[in-house]
N, C-alpha and C. Protein backbone atom coordinates (compact mmCIF):
# COMPACT_ATOMS: atom_id res chain seq x y z
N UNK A 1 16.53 6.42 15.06
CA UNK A 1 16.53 5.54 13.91
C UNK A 1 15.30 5.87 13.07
N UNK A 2 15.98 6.15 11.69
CA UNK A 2 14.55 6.26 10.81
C UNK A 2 14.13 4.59 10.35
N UNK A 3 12.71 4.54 9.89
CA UNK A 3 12.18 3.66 9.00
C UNK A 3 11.62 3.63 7.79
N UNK A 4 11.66 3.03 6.64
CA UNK A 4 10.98 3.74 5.49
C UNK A 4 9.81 2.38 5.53
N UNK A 5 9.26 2.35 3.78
CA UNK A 5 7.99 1.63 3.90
C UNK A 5 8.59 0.65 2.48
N UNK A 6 8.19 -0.44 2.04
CA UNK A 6 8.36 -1.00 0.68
C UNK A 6 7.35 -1.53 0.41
N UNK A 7 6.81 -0.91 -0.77
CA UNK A 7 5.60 -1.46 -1.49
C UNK A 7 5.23 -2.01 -2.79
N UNK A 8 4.42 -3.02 -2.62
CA UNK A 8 4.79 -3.77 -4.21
C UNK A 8 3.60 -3.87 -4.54
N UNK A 9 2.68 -3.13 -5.22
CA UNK A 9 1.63 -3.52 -6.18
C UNK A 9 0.82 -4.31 -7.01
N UNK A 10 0.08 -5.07 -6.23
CA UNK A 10 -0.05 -6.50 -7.26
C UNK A 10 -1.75 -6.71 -6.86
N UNK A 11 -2.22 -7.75 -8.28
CA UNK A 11 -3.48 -7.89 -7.49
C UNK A 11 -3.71 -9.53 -7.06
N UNK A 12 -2.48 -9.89 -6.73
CA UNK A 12 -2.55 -11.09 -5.97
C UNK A 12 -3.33 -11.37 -5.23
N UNK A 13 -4.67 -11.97 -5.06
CA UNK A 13 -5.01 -12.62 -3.62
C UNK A 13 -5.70 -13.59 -3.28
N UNK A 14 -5.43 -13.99 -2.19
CA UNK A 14 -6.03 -15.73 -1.96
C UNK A 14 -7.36 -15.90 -2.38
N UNK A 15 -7.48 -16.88 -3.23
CA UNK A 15 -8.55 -17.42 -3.88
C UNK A 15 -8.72 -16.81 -5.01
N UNK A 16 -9.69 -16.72 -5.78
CA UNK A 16 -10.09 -16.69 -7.41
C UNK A 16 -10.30 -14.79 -7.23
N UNK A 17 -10.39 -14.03 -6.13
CA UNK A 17 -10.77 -12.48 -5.80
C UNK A 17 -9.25 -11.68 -6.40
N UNK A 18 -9.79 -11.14 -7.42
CA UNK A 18 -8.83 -10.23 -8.34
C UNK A 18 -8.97 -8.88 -8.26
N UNK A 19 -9.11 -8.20 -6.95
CA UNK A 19 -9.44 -6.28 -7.04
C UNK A 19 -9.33 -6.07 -8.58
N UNK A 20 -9.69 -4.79 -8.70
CA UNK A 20 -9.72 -4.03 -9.44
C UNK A 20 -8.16 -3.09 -10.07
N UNK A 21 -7.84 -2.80 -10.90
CA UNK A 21 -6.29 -2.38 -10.61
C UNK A 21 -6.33 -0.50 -9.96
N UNK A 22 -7.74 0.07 -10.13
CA UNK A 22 -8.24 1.41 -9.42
C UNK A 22 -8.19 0.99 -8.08
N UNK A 23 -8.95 -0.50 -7.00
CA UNK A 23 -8.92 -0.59 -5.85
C UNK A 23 -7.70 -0.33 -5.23
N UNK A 24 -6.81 -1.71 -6.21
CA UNK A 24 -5.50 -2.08 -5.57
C UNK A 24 -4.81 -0.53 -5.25
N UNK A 25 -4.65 0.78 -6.61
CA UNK A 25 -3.88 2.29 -6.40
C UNK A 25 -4.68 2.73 -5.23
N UNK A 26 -6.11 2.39 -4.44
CA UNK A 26 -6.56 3.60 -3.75
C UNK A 26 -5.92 2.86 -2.41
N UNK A 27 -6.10 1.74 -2.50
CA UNK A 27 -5.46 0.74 -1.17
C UNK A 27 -4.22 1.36 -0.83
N UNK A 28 -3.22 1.66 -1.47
CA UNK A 28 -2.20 2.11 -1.80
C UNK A 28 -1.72 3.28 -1.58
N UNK A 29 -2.73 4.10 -2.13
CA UNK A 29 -2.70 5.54 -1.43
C UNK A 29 -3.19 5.81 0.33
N UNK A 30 -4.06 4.61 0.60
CA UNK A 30 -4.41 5.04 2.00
C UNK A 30 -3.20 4.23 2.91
N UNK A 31 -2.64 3.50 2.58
CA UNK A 31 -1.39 2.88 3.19
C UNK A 31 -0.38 3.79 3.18
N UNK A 32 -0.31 5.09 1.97
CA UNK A 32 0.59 6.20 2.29
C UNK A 32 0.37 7.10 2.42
N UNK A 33 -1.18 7.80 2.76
CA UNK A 33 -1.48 8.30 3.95
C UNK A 33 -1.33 7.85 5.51
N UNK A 34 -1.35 6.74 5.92
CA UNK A 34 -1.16 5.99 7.61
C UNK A 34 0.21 5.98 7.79
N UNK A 35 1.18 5.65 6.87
CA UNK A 35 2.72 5.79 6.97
C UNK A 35 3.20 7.01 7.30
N UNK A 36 2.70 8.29 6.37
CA UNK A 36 2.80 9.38 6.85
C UNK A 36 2.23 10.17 7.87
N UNK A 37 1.24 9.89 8.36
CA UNK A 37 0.66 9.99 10.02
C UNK A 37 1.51 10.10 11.00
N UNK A 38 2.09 7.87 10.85
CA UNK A 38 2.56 7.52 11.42
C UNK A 38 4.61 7.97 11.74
N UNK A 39 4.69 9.12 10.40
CA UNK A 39 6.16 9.70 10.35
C UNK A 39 7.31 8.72 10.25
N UNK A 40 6.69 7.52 9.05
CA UNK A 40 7.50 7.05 8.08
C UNK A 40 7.92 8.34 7.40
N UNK A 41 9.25 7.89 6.33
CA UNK A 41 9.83 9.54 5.89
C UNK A 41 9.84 8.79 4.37
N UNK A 42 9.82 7.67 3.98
CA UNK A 42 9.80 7.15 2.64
C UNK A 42 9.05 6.41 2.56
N UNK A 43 8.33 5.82 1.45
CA UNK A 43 7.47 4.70 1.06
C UNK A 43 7.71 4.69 0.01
């Protein structure tokens, strides 16, 4: 069985803390670097 990944981009987060919209893409990129490590085949 394969698994893929779904990702949604936002700078939602608890309390008044608004990342950056550069943090939120690098966050993003290292979550699809670990997926692909891990031999997820989509994200």
């Amino acid at each position: 069985m394969k698994f893929d990944l779904f990702c949604s981009l936002t700078q939602a987060q608890p309390g008044d803390a608004h990342p950056s919209h550069a943090t939120v893409f690098r966050n993003f990129l290292e979550q699809v670097e670990v997926a692909d490590d891990l031999g997820f085949g989509t994200v």
